[in-house]
Protein backbone atom coordinates (compact mmCIF):
# COMPACT_ATOMS: atom_id res chain seq x y z
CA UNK A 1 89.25 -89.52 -142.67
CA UNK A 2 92.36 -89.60 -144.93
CA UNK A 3 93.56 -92.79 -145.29
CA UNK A 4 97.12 -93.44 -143.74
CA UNK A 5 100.12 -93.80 -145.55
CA UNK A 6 100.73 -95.62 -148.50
CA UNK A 7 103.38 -97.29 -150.14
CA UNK A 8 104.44 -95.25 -153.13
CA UNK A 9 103.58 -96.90 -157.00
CA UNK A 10 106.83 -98.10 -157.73
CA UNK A 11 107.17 -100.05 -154.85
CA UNK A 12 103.79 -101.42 -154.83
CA UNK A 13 100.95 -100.30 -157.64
CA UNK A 14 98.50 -101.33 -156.25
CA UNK A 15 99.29 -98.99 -152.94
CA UNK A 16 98.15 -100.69 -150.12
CA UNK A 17 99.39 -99.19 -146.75
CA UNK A 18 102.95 -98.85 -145.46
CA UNK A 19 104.17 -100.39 -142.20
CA UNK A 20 104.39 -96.60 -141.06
CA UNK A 21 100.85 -96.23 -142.00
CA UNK A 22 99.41 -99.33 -140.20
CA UNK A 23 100.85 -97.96 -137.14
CA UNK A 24 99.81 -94.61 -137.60
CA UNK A 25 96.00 -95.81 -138.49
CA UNK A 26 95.88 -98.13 -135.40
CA UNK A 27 97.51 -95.49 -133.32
CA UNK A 28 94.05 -92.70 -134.60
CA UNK A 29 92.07 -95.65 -134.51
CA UNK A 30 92.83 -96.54 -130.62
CA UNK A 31 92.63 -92.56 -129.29
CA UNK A 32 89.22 -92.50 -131.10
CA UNK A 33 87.82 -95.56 -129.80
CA UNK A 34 88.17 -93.92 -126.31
CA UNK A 35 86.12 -91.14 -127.32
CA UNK A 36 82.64 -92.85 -126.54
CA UNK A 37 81.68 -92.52 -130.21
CA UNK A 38 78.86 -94.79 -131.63
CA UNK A 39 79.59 -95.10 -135.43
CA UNK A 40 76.83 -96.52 -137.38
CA UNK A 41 78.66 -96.74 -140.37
CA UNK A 42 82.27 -96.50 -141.91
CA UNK A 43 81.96 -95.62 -145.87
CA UNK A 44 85.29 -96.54 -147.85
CA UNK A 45 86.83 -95.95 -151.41
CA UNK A 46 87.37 -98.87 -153.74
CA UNK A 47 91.25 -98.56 -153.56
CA UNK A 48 93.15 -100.44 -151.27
CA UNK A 49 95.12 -98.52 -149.33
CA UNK A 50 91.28 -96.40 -147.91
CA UNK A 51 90.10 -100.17 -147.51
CA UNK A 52 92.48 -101.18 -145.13
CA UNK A 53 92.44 -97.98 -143.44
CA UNK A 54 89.03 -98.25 -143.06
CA UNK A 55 89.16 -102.22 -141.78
CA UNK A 56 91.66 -100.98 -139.20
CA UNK A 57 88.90 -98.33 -137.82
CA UNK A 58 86.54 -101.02 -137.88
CA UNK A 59 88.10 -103.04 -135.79
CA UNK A 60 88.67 -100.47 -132.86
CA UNK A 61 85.01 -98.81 -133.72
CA UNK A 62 82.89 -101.96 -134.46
CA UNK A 63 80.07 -99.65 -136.41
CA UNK A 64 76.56 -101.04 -135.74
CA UNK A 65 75.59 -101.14 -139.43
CA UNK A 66 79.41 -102.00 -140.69
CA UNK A 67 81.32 -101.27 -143.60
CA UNK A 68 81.01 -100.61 -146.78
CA UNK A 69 82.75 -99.98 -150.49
CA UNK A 70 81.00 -96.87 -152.27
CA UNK A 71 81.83 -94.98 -155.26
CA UNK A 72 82.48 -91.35 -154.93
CA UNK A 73 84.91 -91.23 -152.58
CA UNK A 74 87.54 -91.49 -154.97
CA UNK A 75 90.49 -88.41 -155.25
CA UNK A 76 89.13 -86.83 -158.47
CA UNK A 77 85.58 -87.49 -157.67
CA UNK A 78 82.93 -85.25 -157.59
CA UNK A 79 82.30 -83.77 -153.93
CA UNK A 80 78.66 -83.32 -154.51
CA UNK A 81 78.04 -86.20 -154.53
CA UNK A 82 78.47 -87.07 -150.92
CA UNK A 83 77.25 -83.66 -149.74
CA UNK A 84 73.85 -84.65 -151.66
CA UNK A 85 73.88 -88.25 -149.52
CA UNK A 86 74.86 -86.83 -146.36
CA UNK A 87 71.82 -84.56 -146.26
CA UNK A 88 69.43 -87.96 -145.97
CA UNK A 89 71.86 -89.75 -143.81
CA UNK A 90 71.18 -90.44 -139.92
CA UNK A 91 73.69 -90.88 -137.08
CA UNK A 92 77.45 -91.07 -137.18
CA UNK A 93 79.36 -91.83 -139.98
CA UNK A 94 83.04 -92.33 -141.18
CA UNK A 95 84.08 -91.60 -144.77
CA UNK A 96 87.70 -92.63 -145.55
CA UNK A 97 88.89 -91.23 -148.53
CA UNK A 98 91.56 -89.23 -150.57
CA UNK A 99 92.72 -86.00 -151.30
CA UNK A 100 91.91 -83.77 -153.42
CA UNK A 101 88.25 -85.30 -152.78
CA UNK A 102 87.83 -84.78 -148.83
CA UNK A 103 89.30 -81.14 -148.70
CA UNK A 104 86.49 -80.49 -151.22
CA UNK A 105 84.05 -81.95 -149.58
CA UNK A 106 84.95 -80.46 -146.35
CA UNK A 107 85.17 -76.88 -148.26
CA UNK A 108 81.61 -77.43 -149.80
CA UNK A 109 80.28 -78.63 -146.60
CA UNK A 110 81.14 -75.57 -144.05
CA UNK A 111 81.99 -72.62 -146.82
CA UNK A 112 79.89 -74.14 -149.63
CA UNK A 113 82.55 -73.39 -151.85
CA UNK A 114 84.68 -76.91 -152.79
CA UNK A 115 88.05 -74.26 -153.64
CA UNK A 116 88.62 -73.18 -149.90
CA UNK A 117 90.67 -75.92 -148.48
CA UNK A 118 91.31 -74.00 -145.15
CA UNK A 119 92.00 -77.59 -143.70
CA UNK A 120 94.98 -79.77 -143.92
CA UNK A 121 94.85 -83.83 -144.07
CA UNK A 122 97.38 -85.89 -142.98
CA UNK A 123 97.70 -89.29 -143.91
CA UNK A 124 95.23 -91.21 -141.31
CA UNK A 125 94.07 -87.67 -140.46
CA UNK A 126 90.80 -87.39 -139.26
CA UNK A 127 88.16 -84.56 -138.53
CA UNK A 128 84.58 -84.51 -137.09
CA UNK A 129 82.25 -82.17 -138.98
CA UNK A 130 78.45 -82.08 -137.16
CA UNK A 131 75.60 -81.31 -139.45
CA UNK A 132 73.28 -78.57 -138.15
CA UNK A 133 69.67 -77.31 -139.08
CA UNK A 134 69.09 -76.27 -142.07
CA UNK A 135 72.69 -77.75 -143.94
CA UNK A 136 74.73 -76.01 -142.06
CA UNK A 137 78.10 -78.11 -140.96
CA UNK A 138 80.72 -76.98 -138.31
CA UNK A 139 84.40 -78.49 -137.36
CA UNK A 140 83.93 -80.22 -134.04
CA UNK A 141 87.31 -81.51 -133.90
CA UNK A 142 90.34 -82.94 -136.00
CA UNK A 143 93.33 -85.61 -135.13
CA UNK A 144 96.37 -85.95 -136.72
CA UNK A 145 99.27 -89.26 -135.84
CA UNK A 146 100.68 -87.11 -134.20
CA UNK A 147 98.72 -85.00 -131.99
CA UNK A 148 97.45 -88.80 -130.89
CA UNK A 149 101.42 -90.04 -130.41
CA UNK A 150 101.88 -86.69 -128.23
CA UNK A 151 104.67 -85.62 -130.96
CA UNK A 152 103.10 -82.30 -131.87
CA UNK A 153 101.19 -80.30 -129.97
CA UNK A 154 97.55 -78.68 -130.97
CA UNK A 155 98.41 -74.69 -129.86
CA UNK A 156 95.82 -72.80 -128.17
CA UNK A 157 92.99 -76.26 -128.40
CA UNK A 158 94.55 -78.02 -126.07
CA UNK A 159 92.43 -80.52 -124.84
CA UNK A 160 89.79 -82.08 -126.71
C-alpha cells in the first residue's frame, strides 16, 4: 500500500497526512475490512505520513501480530531487500510504503525486473500480490480511493 496523501513540505516538513488523505485512507481501509482478510501483520516506513496510514489500516484490520516500523521501506530504498524477507515470511501481510520503492518492488516481484513499473499507485492505493511456488508472485487485485468511493470505474474487472 501507498500511503495516502500528504501535506506538501512547505506546509508541513515533516508531511504527515492531509485531511483529504485521512479520508481517503479510512475510506480503502473500511472497503478492505469487508473483504474477510486476516492480516497478520502491517509493516510501515519510519516517516510519518506511511505511519499514520498504516495506524488507520490497523484500526479497521486489527492484524493478529500488529504493527510495526521497519527500515527498507523507504522511497529510495533498495527493493531487494523486502523481496529477500518476503520469501521467509508466512501469512498475510501489509507493507505501506512510498514510491519509487513499491513500484520496484512490485516490478521485481512479478517481472523480476525492478524497471517495469506496469502498475500505477495512488496515494492510499493498494494492491494484493499472492506468492506462489517456487517465487513466483501474481496481481490478485488492486484498489484505488476511488474505485472504493464509486467515482471511477475499474473497465472490463468489474467486480472484485
Amino acid at each position: 500500500m501507498r500511503h495516502a496523501e500528504a501535506k506538501q513540505s512547505g506546509e508541513d516538513p515533516s508531511r504527515p497526512l492531509s485531511e483529504k488523505g485521512i479520508q481517503d485512507i479510512n475510506r480503502v481501509a473500511a472497503y478492505v475490512s469487508k473483504l474477510d482478510i486476516r492480516i497478520g501483520k502491517i509493516f510501515h516506513s519510519t516517516k510519518i505520513r506511511a505511519k499514520q496510514t498504516a495506524e488507520i489500516l490497523f484500526e479497521y484490520l486489527n492484524p493478529l501480530q500488529g504493527m510495526f516500523e521497519v527500515d527498507g521501506l523507504s522511497p529510495l530504498d533498495d527493493p531487494n531487500i523486502w523481496a529477500e524477507r518476503l520469501k521467509d515470511m508466512p501469512g498475510d501481510i501489509v507493507l505501506v510504503g512510498h514510491l519509487p520503492h513499491l513500484a520496484r518492488l512490485t516490478s521485481l516481484l512479478l517481472f523480476n525486473d525492478t524497471e517495469k513499473n506496469l502498475l500505477s499507485f495512488e496515494p492510499a492505493g493498494m494492491i494484493c500480490l499472492r506468492g506462489g511456488e517456487n517465487g513466483t508472485w501474481s496481481l490478485h487485485w488492486m484498489l484505488t480511493p476511488e474505485i472504493v468511493a464509486g467515482e471511477k470505474g475499474i473497465g472490463p474487472c468489474d467486480g472484485l
